[in-house]
Protein backbone atom coordinates (compact mmCIF):
# COMPACT_ATOMS: atom_id res chain seq x y z
CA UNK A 1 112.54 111.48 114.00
CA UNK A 2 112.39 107.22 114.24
CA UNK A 3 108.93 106.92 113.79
CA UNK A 4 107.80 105.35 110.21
CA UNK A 5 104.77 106.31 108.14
CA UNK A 6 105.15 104.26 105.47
CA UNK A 7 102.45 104.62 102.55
CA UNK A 8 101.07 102.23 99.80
CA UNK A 9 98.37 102.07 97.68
CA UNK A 10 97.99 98.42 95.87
CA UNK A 11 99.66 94.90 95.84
CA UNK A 12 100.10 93.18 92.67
CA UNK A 13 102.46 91.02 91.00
CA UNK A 14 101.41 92.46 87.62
CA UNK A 15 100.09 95.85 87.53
CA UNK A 16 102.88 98.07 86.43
CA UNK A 17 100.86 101.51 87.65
CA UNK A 18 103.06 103.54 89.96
CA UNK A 19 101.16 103.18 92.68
CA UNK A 20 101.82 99.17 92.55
CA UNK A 21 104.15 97.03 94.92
CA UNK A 22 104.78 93.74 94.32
CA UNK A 23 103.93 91.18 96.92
CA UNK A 24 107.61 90.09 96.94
CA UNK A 25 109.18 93.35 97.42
CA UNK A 26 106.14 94.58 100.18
CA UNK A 27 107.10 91.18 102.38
CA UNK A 28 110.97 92.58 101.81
CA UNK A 29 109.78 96.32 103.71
CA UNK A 30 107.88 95.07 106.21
CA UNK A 31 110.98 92.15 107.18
CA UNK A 32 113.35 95.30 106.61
CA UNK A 33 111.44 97.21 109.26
CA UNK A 34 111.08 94.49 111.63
CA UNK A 35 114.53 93.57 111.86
CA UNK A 36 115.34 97.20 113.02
CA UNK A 37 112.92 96.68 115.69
CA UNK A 38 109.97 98.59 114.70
CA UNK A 39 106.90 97.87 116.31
CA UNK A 40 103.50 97.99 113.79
CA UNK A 41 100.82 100.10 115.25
CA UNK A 42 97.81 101.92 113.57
CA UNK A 43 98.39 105.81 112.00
CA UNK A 44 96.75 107.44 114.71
CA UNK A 45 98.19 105.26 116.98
CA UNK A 46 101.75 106.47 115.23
CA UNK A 47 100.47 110.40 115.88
CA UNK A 48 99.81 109.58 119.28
CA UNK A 49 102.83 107.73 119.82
CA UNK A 50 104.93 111.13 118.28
CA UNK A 51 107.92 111.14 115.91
CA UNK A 52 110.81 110.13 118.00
CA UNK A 53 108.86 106.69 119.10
CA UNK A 54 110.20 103.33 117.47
CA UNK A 55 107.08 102.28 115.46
CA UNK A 56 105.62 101.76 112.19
CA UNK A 57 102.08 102.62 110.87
CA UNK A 58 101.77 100.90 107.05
CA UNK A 59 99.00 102.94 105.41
CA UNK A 60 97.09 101.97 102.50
CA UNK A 61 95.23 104.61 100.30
CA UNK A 62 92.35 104.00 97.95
CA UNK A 63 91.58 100.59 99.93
CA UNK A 64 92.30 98.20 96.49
CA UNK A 65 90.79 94.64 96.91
CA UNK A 66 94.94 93.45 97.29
CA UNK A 67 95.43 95.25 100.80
CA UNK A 68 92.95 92.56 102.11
CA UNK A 69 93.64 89.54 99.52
CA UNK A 70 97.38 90.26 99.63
CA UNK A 71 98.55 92.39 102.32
CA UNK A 72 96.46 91.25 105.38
CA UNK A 73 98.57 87.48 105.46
CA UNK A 74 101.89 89.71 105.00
CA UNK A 75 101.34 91.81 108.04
CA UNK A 76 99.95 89.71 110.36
CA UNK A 77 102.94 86.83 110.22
CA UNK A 78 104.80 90.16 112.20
CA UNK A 79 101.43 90.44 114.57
CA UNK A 80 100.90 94.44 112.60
CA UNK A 81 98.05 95.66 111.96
CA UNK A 82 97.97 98.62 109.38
CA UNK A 83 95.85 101.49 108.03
CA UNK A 84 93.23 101.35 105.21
CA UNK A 85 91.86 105.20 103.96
CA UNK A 86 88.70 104.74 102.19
CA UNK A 87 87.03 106.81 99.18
CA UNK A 88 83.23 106.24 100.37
CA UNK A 89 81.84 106.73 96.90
CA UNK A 90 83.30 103.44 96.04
CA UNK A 91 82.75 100.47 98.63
CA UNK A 92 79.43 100.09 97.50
CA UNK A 93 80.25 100.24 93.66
CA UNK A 94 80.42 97.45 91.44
CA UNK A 95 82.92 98.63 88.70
CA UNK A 96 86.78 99.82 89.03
CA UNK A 97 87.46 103.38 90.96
CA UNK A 98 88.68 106.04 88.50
CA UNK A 99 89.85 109.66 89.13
CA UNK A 100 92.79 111.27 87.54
CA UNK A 101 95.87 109.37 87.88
CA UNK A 102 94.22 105.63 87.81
CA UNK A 103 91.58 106.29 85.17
CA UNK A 104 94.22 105.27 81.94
CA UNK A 105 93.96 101.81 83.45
CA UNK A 106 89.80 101.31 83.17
CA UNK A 107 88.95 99.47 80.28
CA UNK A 108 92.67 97.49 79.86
CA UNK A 109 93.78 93.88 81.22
CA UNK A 110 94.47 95.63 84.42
CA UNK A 111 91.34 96.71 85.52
CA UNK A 112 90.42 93.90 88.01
CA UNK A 113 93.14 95.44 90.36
CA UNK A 114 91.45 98.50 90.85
CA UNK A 115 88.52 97.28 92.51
CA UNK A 116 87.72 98.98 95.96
CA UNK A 117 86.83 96.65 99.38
CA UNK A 118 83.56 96.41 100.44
CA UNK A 119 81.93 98.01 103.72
CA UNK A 120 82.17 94.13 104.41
CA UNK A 121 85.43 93.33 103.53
CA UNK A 122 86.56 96.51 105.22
CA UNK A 123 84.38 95.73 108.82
CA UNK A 124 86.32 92.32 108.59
CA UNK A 125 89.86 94.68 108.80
CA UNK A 126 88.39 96.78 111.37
CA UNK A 127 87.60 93.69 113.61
CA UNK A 128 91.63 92.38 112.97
CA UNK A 129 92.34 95.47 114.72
CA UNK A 130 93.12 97.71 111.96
CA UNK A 131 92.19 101.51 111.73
CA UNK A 132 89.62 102.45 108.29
CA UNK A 133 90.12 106.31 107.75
CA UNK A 134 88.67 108.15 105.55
CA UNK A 135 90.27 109.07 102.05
CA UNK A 136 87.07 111.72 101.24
CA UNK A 137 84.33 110.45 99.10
CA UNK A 138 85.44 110.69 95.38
CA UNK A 139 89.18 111.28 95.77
CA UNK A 140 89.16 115.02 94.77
CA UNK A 141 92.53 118.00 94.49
CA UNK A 142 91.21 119.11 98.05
CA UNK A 143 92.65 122.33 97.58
CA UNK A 144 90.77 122.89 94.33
CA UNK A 145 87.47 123.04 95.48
CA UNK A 146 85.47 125.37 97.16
CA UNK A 147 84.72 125.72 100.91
CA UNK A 148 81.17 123.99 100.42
CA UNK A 149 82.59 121.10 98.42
CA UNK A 150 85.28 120.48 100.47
CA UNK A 151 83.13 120.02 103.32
CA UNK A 152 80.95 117.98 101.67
CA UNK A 153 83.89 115.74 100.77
CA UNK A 154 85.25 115.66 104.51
CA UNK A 155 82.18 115.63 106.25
CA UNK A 156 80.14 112.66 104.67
CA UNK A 157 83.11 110.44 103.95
CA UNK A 158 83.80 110.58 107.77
CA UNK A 159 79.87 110.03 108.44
CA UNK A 160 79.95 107.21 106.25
CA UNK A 161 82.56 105.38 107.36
CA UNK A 162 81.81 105.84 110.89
CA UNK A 163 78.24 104.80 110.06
CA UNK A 164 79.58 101.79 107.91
CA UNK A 165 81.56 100.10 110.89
CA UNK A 166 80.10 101.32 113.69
CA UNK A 167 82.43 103.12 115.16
CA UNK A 168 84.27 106.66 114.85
CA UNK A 169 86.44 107.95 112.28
CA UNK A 170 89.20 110.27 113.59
CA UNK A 171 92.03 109.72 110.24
CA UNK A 172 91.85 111.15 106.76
CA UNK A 173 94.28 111.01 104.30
CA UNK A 174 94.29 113.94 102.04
CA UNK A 175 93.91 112.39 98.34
CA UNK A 176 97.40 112.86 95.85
CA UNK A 177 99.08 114.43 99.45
CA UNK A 178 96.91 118.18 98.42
CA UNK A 179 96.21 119.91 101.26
CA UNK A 180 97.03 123.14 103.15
CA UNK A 181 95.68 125.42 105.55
CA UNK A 182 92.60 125.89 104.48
CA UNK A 183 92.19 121.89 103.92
CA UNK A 184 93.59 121.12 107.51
CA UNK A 185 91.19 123.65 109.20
CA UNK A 186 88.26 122.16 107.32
CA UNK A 187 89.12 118.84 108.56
CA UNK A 188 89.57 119.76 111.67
CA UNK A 189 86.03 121.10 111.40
CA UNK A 190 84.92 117.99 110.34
CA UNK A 191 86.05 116.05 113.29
CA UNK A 192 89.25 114.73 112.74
CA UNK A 193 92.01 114.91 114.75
CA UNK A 194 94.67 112.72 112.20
CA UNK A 195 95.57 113.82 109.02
CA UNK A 196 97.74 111.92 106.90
CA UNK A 197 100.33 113.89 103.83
CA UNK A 198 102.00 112.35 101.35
CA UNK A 199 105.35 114.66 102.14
CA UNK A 200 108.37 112.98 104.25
CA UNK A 201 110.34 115.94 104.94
CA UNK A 202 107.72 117.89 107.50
CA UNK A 203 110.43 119.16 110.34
CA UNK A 204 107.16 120.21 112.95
CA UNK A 205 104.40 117.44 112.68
CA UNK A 206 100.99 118.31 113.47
CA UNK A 207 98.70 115.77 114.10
CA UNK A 208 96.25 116.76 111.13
CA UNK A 209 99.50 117.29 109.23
CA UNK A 210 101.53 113.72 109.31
CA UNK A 211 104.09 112.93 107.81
CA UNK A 212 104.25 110.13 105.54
CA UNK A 213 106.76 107.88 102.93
CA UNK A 214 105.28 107.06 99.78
CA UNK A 215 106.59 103.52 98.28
CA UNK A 216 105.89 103.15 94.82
CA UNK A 217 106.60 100.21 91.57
CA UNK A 218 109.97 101.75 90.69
CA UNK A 219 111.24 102.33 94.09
CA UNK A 220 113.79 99.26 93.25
CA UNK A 221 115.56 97.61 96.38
CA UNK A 222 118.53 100.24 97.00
CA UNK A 223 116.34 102.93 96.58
CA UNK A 224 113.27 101.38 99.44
CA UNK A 225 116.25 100.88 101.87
CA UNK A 226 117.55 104.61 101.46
CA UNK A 227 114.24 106.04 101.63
CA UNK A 228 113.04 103.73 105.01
CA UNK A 229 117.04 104.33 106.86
CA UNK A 230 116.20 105.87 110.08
CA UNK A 231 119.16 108.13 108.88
CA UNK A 232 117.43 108.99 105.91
CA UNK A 233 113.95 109.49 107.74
CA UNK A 234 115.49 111.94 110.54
CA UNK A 235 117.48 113.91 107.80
CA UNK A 236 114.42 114.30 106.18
CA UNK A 237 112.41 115.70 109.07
CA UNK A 238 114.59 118.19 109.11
CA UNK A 239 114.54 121.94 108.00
CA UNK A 240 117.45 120.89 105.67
CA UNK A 241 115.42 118.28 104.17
CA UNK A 242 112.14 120.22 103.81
CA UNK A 243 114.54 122.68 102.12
CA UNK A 244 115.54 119.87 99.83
CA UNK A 245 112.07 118.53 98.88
CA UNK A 246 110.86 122.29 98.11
CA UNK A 247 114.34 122.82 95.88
CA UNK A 248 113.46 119.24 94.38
CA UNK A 249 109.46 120.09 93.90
CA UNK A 250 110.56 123.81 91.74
């Protein structure tokens, strides 16, 4: 496998949350990846493409106000576009998303970053050329709920973002990387035909069940360039590396 799916979530040169790259280090990946040769497409454009060809689909989950403010300038000076997935309970909101995982930061110095982009803001990406996805509606354990829930959650997130910009939504990614069977046949259900994971190590891609390679605030330089080595990646795809990441996970 050459092909990277690289995921992110916000862009901040403060916010210490996990889920937080710094500007600095984010310009370092995508100059990292270029150099190798990668080519920056969209995530369904990556599925499409399959694993062996040499691009690179950046992904953003949650849509934060820094993938525009920040991360827009970063990408195009390389001519990429890149992936937003939206929550659709939240462009419209006024105050800071919260679900389990982000919701220790409401309330603190912090809580500007976690404002989501506007339909608006979001139409602007679509018109650069990038591909909005949906991320469900209220960022949910999709493999918690029940079967009329979780349709619910697939089904009007991918009406209202196709209704939003005007155009079709065909991507999901499945919130905190929870899905399974069950959550891959409702989506398919649903209408999409890209599904985005938050596991590296999946040796037979489907299309509803990508693989992806979560980049986080303590991923330090050494560790970034390990985890995005086209060595790494292939080893990874592998049964030897699925192995691994199950071993790892117990």
């Amino acid at each position: 496998m050459r092909q990277q799916v690289v995921c992110y979530h916000a862009l901040s040169e403060t916010w210490p949350a996990a889920l937080s790259v710094t500007p600095a280090s984010f310009e370092g990946q995508l100059a990292f990846l270029a150099r190798r040769g990668y080519q920056g497409v969209t995530f369904a454009e990556a599925v499409e493409a399959g694993p062996d060809a040499p691009v690179v689909a950046v992904t953003f989950d949650d849509a934060y106000t820094s993938v525009l403010d920040v991360g827009l300038s970063l990408l195009e000076r390389h001519g990429w576009p890149a992936t937003v997935f939206v929550p659709t309970r939240f462009p419209h909101a006024d105050g800071p998303m919260s679900w389990d995982g982000i919701d220790q930061w409401v309330g603190g110095p912090h809580e500007r970053e976690m404002g989501c982009l506007s339909w608006d803001r979001l139409r602007e990406l679509a018109e650069r050329g990038w591909e909005v996805g949906s991320h469900t509606r209220s960022h949910p354990h999709l493999t918690q709920l029940g079967d009329a829930e979780l349709r619910e959650e697939l089904e009007r997130s991918r009406e209202e973002t196709a209704e939003a910009l005007g155009r079709d939504c065909r991507s999901i990614a499945y919130p905190y990387g929870d899905v399974d069977d069950r959550v891959v046949a409702a989506a398919e259900a649903a209408g999409y035909s890209y599904g985005a994971t938050l596991r590296a190590s999946i040796p037979d891609p489907a299309p509803l069940r990508w693989p992806r390679t979560g980049i986080y605030h303590g991923d330090r330089t050494w560790r970034w360039r390990v985890k995005l080595s086209p060595s790494v990646v292939r080893a990874r795809a592998s049964r030897v590396g699925a192995l691994a990441d199950r071993v790892r996970g117990a």
